[in-house]
Protein backbone atom coordinates (compact mmCIF):
# COMPACT_ATOMS: atom_id res chain seq x y z
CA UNK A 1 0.00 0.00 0.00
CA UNK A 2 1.42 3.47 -1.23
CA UNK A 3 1.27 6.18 1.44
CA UNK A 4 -1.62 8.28 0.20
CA UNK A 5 -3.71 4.79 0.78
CA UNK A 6 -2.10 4.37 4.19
CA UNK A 7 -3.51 7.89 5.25
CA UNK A 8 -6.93 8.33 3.68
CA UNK A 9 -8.65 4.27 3.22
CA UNK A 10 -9.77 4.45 7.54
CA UNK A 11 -13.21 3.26 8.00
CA UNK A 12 -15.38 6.63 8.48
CA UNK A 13 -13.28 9.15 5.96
CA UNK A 14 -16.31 11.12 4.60
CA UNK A 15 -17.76 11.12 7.91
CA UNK A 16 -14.82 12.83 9.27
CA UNK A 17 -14.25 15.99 6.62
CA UNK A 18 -11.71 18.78 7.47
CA UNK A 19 -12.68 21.45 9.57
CA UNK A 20 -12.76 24.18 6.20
CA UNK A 21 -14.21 22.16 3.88
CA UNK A 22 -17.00 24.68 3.02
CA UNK A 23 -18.41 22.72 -0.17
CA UNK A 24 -22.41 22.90 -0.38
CA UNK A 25 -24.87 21.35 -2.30
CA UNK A 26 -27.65 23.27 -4.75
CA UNK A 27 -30.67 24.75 -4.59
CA UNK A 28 -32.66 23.07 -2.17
CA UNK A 29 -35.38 21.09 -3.84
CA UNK A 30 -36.89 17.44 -4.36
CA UNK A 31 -37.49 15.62 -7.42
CA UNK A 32 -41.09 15.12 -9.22
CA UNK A 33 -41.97 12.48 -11.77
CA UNK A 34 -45.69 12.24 -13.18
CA UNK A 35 -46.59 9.75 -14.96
CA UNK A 36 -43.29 8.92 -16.92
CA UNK A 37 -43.11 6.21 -19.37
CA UNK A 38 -40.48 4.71 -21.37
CA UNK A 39 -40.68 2.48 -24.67
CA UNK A 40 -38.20 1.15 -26.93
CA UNK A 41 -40.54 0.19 -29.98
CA UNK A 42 -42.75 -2.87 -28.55
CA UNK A 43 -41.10 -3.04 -25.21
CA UNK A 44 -42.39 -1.54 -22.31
CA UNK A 45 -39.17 -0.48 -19.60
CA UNK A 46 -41.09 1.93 -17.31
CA UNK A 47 -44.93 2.32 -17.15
CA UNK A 48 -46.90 5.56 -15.89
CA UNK A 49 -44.30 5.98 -12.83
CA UNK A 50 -45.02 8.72 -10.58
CA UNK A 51 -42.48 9.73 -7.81
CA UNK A 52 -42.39 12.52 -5.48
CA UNK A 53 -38.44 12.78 -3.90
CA UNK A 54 -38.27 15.20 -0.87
CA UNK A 55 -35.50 17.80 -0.38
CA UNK A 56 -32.52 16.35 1.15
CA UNK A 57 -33.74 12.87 0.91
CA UNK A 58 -31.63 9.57 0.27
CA UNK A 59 -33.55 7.67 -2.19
CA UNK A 60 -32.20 3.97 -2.78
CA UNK A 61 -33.42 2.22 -6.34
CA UNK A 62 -33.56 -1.22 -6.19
CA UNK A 63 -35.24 -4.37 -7.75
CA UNK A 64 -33.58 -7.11 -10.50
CA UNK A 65 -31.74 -6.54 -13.64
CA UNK A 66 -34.02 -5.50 -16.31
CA UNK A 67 -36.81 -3.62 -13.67
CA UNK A 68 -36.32 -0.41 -14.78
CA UNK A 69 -34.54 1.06 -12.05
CA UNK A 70 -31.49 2.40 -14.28
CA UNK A 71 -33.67 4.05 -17.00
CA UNK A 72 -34.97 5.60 -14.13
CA UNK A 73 -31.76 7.31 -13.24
CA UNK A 74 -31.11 8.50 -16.73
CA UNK A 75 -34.28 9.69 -17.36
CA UNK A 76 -33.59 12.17 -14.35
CA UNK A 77 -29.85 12.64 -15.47
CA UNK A 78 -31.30 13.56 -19.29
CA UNK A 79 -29.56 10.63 -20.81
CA UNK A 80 -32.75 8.71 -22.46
CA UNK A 81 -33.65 9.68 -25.29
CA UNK A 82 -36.61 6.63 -26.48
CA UNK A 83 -39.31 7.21 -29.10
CA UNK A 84 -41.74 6.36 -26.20
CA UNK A 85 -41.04 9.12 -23.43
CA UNK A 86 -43.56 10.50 -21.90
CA UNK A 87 -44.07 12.13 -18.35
CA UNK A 88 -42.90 15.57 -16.58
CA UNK A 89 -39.60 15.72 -14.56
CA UNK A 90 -38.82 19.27 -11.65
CA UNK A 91 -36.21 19.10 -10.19
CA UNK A 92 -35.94 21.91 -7.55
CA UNK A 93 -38.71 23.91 -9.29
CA UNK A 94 -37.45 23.80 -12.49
CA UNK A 95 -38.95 21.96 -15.49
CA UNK A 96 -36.07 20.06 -16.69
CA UNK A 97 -38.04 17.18 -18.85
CA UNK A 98 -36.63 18.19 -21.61
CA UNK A 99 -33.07 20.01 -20.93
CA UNK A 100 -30.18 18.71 -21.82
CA UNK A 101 -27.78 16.74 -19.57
CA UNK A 102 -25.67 20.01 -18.71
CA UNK A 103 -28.22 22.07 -17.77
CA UNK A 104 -29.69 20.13 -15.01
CA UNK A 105 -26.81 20.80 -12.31
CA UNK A 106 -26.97 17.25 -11.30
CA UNK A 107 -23.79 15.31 -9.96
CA UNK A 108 -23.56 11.71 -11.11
CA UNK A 109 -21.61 9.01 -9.84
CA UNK A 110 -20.90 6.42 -12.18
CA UNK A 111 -20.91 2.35 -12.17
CA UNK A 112 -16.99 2.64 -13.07
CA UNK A 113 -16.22 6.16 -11.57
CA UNK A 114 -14.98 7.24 -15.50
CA UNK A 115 -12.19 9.11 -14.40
CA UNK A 116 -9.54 10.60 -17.21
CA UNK A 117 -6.16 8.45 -16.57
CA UNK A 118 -3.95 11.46 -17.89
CA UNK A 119 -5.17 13.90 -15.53
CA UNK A 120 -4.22 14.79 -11.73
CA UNK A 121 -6.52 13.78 -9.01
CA UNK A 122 -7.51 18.05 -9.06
CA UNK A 123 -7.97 17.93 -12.25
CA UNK A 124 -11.02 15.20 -12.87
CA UNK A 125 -12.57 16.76 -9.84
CA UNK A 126 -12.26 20.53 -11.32
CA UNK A 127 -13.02 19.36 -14.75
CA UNK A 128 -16.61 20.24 -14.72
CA UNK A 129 -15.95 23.49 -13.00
CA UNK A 130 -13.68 24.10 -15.93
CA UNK A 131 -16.20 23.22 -18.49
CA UNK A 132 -18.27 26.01 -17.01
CA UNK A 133 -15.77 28.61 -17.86
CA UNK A 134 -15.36 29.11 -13.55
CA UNK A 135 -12.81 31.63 -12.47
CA UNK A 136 -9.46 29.55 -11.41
CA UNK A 137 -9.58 31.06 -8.18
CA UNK A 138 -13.26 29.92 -7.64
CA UNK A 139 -11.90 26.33 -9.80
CA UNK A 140 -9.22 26.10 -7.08
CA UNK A 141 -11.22 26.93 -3.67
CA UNK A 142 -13.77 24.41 -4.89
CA UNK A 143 -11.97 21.56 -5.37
CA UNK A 144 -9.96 21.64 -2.60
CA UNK A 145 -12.73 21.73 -0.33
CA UNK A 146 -14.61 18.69 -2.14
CA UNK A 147 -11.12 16.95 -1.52
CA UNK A 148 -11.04 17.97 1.71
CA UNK A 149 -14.35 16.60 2.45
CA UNK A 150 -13.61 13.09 1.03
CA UNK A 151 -10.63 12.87 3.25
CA UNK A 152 -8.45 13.63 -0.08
CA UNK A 153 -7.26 16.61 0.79
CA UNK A 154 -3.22 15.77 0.26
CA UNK A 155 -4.21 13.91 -3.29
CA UNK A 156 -4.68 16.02 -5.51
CA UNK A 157 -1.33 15.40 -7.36
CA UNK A 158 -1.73 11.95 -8.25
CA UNK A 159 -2.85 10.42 -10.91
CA UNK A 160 -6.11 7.99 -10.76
CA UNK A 161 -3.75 4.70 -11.00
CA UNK A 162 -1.70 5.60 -8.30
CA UNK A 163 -5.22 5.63 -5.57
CA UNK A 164 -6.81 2.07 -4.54
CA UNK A 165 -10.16 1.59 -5.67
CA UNK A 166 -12.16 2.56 -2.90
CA UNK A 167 -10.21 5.90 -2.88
CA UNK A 168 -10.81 6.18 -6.81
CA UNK A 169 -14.57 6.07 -6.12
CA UNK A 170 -13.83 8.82 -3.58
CA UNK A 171 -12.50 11.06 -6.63
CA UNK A 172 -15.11 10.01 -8.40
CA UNK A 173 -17.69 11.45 -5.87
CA UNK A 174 -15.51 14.66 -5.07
CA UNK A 175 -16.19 15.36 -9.01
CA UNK A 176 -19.80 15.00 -8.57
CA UNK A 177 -20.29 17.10 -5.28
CA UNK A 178 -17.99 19.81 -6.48
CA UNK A 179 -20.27 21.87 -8.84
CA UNK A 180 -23.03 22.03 -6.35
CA UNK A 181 -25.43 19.88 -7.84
CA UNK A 182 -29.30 20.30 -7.00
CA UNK A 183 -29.32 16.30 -6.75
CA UNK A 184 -26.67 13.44 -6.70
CA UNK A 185 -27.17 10.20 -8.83
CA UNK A 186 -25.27 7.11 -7.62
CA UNK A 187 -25.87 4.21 -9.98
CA UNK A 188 -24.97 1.05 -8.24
CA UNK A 189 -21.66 3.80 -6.69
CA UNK A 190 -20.48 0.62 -4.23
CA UNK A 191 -20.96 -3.14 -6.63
CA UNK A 192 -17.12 -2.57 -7.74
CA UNK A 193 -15.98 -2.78 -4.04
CA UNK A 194 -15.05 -6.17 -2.08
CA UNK A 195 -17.70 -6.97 0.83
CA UNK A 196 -15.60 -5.49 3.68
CA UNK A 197 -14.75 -2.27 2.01
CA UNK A 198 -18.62 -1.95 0.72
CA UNK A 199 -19.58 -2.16 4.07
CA UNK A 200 -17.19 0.84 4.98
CA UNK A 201 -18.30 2.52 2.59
CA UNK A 202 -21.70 2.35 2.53
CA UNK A 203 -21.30 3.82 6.21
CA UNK A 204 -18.63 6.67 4.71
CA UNK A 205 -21.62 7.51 2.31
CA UNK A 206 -24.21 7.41 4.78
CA UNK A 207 -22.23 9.84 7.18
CA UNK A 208 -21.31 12.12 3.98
CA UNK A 209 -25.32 12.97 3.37
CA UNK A 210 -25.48 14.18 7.21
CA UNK A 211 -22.80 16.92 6.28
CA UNK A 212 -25.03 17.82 3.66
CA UNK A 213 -28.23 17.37 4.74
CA UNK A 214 -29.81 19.49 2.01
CA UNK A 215 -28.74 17.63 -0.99
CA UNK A 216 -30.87 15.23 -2.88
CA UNK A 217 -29.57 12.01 -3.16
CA UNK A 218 -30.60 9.14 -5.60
CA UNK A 219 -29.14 5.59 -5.32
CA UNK A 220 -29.83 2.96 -7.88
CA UNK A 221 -28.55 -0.37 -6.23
CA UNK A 222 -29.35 -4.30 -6.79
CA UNK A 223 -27.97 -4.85 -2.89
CA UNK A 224 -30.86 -4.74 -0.26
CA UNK A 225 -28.21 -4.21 2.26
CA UNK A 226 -27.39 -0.88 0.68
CA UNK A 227 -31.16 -0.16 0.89
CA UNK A 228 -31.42 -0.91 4.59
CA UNK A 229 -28.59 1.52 5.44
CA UNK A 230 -28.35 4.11 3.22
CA UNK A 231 -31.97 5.02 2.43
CA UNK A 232 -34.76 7.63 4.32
CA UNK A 233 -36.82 5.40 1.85
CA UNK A 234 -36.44 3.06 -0.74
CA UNK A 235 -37.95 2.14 -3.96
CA UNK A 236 -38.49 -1.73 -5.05
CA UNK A 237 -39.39 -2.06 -8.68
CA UNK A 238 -40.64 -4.76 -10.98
CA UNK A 239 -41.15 -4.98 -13.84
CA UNK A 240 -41.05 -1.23 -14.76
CA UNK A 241 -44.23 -0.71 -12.12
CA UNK A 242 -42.91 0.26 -8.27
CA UNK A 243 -43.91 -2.47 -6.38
CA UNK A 244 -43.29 -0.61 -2.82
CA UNK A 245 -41.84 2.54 -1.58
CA UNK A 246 -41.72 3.67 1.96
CA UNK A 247 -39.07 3.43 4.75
CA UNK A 248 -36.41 -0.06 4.72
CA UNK A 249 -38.40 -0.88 7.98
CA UNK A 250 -41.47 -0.71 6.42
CA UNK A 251 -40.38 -2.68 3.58
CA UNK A 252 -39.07 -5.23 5.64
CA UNK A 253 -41.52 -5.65 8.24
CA UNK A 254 -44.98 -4.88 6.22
CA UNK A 255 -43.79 -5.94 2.78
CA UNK A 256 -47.28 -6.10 0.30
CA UNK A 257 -46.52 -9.04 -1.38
CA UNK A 258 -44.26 -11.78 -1.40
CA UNK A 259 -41.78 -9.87 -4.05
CA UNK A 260 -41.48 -7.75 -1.57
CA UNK A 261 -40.82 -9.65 1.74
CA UNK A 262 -38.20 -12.03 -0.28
CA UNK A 263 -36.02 -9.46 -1.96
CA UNK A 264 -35.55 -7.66 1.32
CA UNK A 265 -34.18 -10.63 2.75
CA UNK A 266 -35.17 -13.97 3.50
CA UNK A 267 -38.86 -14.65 4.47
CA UNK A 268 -41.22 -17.84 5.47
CA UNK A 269 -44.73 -17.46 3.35
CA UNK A 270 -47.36 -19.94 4.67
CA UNK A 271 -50.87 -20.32 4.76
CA UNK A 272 -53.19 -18.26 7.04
CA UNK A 273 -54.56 -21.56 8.41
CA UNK A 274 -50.84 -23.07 9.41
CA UNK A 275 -49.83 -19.91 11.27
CA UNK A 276 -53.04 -18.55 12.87
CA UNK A 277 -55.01 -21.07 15.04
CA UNK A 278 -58.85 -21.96 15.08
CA UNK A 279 -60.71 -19.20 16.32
CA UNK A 280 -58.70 -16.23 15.37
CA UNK A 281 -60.32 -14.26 12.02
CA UNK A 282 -57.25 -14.93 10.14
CA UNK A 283 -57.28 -18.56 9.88
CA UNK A 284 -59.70 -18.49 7.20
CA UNK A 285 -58.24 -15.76 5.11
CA UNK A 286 -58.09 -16.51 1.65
CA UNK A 287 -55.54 -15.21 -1.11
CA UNK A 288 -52.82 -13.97 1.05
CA UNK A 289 -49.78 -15.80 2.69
CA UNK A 290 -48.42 -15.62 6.14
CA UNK A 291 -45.12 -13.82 6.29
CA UNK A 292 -42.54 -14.43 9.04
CA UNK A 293 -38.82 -13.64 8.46
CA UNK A 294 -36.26 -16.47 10.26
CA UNK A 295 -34.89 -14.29 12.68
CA UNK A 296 -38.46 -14.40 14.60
CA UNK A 297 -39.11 -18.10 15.02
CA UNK A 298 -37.37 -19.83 17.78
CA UNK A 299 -36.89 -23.38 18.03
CA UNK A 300 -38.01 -24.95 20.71
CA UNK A 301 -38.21 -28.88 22.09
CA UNK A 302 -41.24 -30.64 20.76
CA UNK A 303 -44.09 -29.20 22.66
CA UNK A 304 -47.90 -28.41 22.75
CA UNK A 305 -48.36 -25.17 20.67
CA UNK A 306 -45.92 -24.05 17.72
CA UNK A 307 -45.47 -25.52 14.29
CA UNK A 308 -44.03 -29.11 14.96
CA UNK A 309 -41.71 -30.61 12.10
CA UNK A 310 -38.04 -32.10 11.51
CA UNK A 311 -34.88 -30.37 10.85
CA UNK A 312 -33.77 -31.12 7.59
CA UNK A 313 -30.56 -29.00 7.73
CA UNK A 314 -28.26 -27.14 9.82
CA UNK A 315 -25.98 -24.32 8.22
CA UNK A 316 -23.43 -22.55 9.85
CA UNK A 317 -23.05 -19.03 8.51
CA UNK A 318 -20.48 -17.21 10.33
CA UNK A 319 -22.21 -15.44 13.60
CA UNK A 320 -25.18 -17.43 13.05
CA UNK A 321 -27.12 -20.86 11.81
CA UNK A 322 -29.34 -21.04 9.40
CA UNK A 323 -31.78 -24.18 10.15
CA UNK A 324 -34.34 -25.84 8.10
CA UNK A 325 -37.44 -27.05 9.46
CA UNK A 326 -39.99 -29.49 7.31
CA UNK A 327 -43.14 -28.39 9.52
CA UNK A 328 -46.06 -31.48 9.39
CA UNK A 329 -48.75 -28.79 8.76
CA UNK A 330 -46.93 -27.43 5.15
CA UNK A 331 -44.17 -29.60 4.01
CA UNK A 332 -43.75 -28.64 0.80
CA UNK A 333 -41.21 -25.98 1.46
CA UNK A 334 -38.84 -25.85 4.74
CA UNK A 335 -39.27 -23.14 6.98
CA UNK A 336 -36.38 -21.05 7.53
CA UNK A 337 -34.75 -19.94 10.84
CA UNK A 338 -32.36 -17.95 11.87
CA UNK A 339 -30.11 -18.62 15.40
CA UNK A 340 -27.99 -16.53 16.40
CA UNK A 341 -24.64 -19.11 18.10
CA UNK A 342 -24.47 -19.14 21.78
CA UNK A 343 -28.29 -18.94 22.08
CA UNK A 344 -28.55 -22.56 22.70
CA UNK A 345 -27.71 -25.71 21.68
CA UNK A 346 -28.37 -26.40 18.05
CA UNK A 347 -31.09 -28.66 17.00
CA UNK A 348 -29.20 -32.07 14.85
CA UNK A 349 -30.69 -32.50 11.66
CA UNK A 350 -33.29 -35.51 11.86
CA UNK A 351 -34.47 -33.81 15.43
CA UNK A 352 -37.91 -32.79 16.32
CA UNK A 353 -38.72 -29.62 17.07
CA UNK A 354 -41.50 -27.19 17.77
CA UNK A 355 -41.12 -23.64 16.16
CA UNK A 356 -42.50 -20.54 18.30
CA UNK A 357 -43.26 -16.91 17.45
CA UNK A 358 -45.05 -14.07 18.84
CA UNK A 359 -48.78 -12.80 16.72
CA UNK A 360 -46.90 -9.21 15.91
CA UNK A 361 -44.22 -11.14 14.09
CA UNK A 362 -46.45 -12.56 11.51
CA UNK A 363 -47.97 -10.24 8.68
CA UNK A 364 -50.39 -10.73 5.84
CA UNK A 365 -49.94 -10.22 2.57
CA UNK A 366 -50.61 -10.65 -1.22
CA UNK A 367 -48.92 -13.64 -2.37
């Protein structure tokens, strides 16, 4: 490791900015998309999306390749360009539907940061100020202070292939913050970075937005993890239709459908009738599932009440177990639990077992 990555890669960088870093972000404003649509001859990408993005909020994007999430993003960043638009875009009050890329003061962070090889760390970050015929003095006080606040403050001289990835990405987002942008597009900013240092960052990025808590922030991600941290809210698409938006605790405790509850992270869907017993109103529900995630069942010795079945597997996974239970009542598809190690002795496979939870843990939903 070269010095400059000795000094700058510590967990928490952005979170820890020099004292005169004075950088801001734009106009204060959210985002508004009515009814946009996108269509590349017979094929459908986005359909009648409407989105209302709050000033200073961290929007995540997620869902599966091919959802629409992406076209989203460059719709807002001006970069589609589809026989088949249609729909309004503001961005801080202004009507930017149909401006071009530069005019929309947006800062974008790309998949694979994009950086010029040739040119000085200072000089990708103060190309766009450059572009915008800035005065050098204003050129130079800018970028030093975006620098500054990505912990790069004694980089500026080297050249892109000299930095470590994760610092490269930090260039990268120094670029984007630098000319002020109204709102900051991240599209999938951490899938380039090993699990330890995404984790790092993620919390580097998180802690970044809180030092400029008026600056509009969205993230298009496949990772739910990035989701659950980053986000005020997040965004789960499908099939170019949003199939939930609200907070990452709402989407993963009171997911609408089983899309939902299973991209978030893993999630037992049974019958009304297996979960709730005689008597209560929701045995007899028909058309929706039973949704518990694995980290609220606990396994128990065979005994009156629960869902009784055989463990059919035992996983270890690190800090905890992963266990699969064939329940009598539903055996068509284990149930899933999650145990954390030291809780308890672990069940052998072939044991018998009785699987508890508490009413609040269990939700209904569409299927």
């Amino acid at each position: 490791m070269n010095p400059v990555e000795t000094t700058l890669t510590h967990p928490g960088a952005f979170g820890a900015a020099e004292p005169h870093a004075t950088l801001r972000s734009g106009a204060p404003g959210g985002v508004q998309i009515e009814h946009l649509s996108v269509r590349y001859g017979a094929r459908t990408v986005l359909e009648d999306l409407s989105l209302s993005i709050g000033a200073g909020e961290f929007l995540t994007v997620l869902g599966k390749s091919g959802c629409g999430k992406t076209t989203l993003l460059r719709f807002i960043a001006g970069f589609v360009k589809a026989d088949g638009l249609t729909g309004t875009l503001t961005v801080a009050g202004r009507d930017l539907t149909y401006a071009p890329p530069h005019k929309r003061n947006l800062g974008l962070l790309f998949q694979n940061y994009a950086l010029f090889p040739h040119l000085s760390v200072f000089e990708n970050v103060a190309f766009g100020l450059r572009a915008r015929g800035m005065a050098s003095s204003e050129v130079t006080r800018r970028v030093a202070d975006a620098l500054k606040l990505v912990q790069l403050g004694d980089a500026g001289h080297h050249l892109p292939a000299q930095l470590s990835g994760g610092m490269q990405q930090r260039v990268a987002l120094a670029r984007a913050l630098v000319i002020e942008p109204d709102v900051l597009l991240l599209d999938e900013p951490l899938s380039a970075l090993d699990a330890n240092l995404r984790a790092s960052v993620r919390s580097e990025l998180k802690a970044l937005h809180e030092r400029l808590p008026n600056l509009t922030v969205v993230c298009v991600t496949h990772d739910r993890d990035d989701a659950l941290v980053l986000s005020d809210r997040a965004l789960l698409m499908r099939d170019g239709h949003i199939a939930q938006l609200g907070t990452p605790q709402q989407l993963y405790d009171a997911p609408q459908d089983g899309y939902v509850a299973r991209y978030l992270g893993p999630a037992n869907l049974l019958p009304p009738h297996v979960i709730f017993p005689l008597g209560d109103p929701r045995h007899e529900v028909r058309g929706k599932v039973a949704c518990v995630r694995p980290e609220r069942l606990t396994v128990m010795p065979p005994a009156a009440g629960g869902l009784h079945g055989t463990v059919s597997s035992v996983e270890w996974q690190g800090a905890d177990l992963s266990i699969a239970v064939v329940i009598d009542a539903a055996p068509d598809e284990p149930v899933r639990v999650t145990m954390q190690r030291g809780r308890g002795a672990a069940p052998e496979r072939g044991a018998r077992v009785s699987l508890h939870y508490e009413a609040d843990d269990v939700v209904l939903i569409e299927p």
